[in-house]
C-alpha atoms as a PDB file:
ATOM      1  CA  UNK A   1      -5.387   1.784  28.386  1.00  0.00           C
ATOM      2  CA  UNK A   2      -1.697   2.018  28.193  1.00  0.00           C
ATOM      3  CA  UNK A   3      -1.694  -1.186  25.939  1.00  0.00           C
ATOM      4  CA  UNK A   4      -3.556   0.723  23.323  1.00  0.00           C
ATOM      5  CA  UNK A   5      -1.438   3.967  23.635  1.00  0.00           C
ATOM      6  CA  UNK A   6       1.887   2.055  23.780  1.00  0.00           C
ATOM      7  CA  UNK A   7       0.766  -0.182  19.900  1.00  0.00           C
ATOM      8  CA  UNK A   8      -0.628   3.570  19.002  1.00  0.00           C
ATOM      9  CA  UNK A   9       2.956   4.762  19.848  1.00  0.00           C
ATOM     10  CA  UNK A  10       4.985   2.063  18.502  1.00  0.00           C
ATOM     11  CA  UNK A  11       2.715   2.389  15.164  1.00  0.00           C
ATOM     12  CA  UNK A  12       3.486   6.022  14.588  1.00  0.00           C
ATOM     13  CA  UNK A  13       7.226   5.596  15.125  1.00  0.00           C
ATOM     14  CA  UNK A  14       7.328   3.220  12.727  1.00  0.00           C
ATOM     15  CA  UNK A  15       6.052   4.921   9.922  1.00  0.00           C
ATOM     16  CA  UNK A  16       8.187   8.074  10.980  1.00  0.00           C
ATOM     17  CA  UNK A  17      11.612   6.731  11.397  1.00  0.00           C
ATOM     18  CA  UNK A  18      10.687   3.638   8.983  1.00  0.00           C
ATOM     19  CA  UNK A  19      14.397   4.443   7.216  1.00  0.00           C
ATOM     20  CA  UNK A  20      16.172   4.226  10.275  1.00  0.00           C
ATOM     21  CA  UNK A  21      15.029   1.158  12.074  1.00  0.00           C
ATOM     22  CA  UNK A  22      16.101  -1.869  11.220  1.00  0.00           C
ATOM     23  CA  UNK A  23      13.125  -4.006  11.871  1.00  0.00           C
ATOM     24  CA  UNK A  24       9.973  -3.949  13.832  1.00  0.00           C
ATOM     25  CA  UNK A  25      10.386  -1.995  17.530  1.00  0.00           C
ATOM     26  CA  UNK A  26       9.861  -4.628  20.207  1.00  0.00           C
ATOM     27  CA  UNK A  27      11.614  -2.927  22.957  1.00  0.00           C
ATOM     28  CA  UNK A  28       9.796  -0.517  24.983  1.00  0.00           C
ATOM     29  CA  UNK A  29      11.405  -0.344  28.497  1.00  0.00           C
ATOM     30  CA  UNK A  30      13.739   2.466  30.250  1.00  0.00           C
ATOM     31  CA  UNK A  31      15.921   3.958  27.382  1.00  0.00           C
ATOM     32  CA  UNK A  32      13.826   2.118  24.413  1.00  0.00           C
ATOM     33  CA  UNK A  33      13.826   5.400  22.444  1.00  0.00           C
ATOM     34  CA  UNK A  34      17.523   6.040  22.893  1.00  0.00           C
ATOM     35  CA  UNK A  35      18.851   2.368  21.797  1.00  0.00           C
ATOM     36  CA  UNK A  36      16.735   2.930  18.176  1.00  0.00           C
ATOM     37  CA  UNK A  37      20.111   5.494  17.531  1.00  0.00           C
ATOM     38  CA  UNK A  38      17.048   7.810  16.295  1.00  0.00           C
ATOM     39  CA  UNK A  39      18.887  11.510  14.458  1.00  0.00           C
ATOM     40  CA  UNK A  40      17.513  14.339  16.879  1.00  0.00           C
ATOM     41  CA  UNK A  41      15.447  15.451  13.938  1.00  0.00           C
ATOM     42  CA  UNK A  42      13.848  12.170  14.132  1.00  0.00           C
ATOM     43  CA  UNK A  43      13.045  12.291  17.693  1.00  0.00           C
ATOM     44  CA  UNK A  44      11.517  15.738  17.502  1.00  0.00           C
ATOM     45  CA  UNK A  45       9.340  14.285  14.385  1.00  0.00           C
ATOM     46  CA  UNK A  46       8.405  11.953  16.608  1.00  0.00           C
ATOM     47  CA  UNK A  47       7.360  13.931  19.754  1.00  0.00           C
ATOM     48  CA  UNK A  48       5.546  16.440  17.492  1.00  0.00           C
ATOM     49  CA  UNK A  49       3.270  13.318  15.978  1.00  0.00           C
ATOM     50  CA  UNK A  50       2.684  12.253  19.028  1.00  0.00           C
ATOM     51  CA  UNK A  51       1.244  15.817  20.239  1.00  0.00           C
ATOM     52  CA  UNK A  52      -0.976  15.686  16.666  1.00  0.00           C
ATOM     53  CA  UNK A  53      -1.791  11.806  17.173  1.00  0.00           C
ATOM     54  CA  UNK A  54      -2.877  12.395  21.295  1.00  0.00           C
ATOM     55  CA  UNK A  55      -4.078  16.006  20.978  1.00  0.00           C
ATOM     56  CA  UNK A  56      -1.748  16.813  23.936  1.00  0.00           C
ATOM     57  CA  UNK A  57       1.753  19.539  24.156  1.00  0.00           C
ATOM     58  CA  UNK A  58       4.825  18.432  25.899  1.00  0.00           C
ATOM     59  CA  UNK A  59       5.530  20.234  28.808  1.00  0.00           C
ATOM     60  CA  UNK A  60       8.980  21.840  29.327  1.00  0.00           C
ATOM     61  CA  UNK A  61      10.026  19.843  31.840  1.00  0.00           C
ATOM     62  CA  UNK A  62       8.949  16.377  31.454  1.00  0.00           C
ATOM     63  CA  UNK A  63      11.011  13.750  32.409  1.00  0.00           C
ATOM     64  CA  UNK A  64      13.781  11.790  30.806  1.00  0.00           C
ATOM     65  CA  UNK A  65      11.448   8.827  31.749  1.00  0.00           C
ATOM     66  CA  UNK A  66       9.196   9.610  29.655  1.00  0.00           C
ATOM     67  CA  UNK A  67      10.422  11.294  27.040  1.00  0.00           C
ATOM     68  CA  UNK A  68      13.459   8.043  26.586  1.00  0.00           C
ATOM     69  CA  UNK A  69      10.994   5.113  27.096  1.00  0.00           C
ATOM     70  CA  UNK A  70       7.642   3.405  24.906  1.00  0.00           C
ATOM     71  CA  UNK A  71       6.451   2.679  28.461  1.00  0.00           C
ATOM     72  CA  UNK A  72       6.868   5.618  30.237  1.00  0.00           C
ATOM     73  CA  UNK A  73       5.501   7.896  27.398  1.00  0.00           C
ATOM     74  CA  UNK A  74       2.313   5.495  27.288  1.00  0.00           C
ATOM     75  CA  UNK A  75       1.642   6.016  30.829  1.00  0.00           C
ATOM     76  CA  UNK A  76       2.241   9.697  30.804  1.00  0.00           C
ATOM     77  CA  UNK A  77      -0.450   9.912  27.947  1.00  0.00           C
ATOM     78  CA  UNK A  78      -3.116   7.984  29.607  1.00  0.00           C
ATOM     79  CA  UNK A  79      -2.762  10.307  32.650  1.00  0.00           C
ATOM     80  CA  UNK A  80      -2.398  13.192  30.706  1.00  0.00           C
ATOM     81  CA  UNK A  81      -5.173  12.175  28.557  1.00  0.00           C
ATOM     82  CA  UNK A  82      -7.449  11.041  31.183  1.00  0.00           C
ATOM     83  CA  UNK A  83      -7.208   7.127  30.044  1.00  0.00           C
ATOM     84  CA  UNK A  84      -7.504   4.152  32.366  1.00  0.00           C
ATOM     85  CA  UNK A  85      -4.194   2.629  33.263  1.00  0.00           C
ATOM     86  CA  UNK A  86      -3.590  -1.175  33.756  1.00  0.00           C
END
C-alpha cells in the first residue's frame, strides 16, 4: 500500500539527509522533495537507497512527478513493485 511505501520513504530520508532537515518531513505533496533544499548529492543518496530499500532501478526517464514528490514516488513504487494502491 502506498501508506506503507510513503512512512518507508519518509523513514529512509530521514536518516539520509538527517543533517540537513530541520525537523521531521511532514510534507509529501507535488514538489515535497524540492522544498527540503536537499544538496544534489543528497538527492542522489537518496534515490540510490531507495533502489537498495525497494529492490527496483530508476528508469531514465521518469517523471519530475515522481522523482520531486513523497507521493508520487510512493505510487510509482507500488506499481512498479506490484503493491496494492489505495
Amino acid at each position: 500500500m502506498t501508506d506503507d511505501i510513503l512512512k518507508r520513504l519518509i523513514s529512509l530520508l530521514e536518516r539520509i539527509a538527517v543533517a540537513e532537515l530541520d525537523g521531521p518531513v511532514t510534507e509529501t505533496g507535488p514538489g515535497s522533495l524540492r522544498n527540503l533544499g536537499l544538496t544534489s548529492v543528497r538527492l542522489m543518496e537518496f534515490l540510490v537507497a531507495v533502489e537498495d530499500e525497494f529492490d527496483l532501478i530508476w528508469d531514465d526517464d521518469v517523471e519530475e512527478s515522481v522523482i520531486g514528490s513523497l507521493d508520487g514516488m510512493a505510487r510509482h513504487i507500488a506499481e512498479e513493485t506490484g503493491a496494492r494502491t489505495r
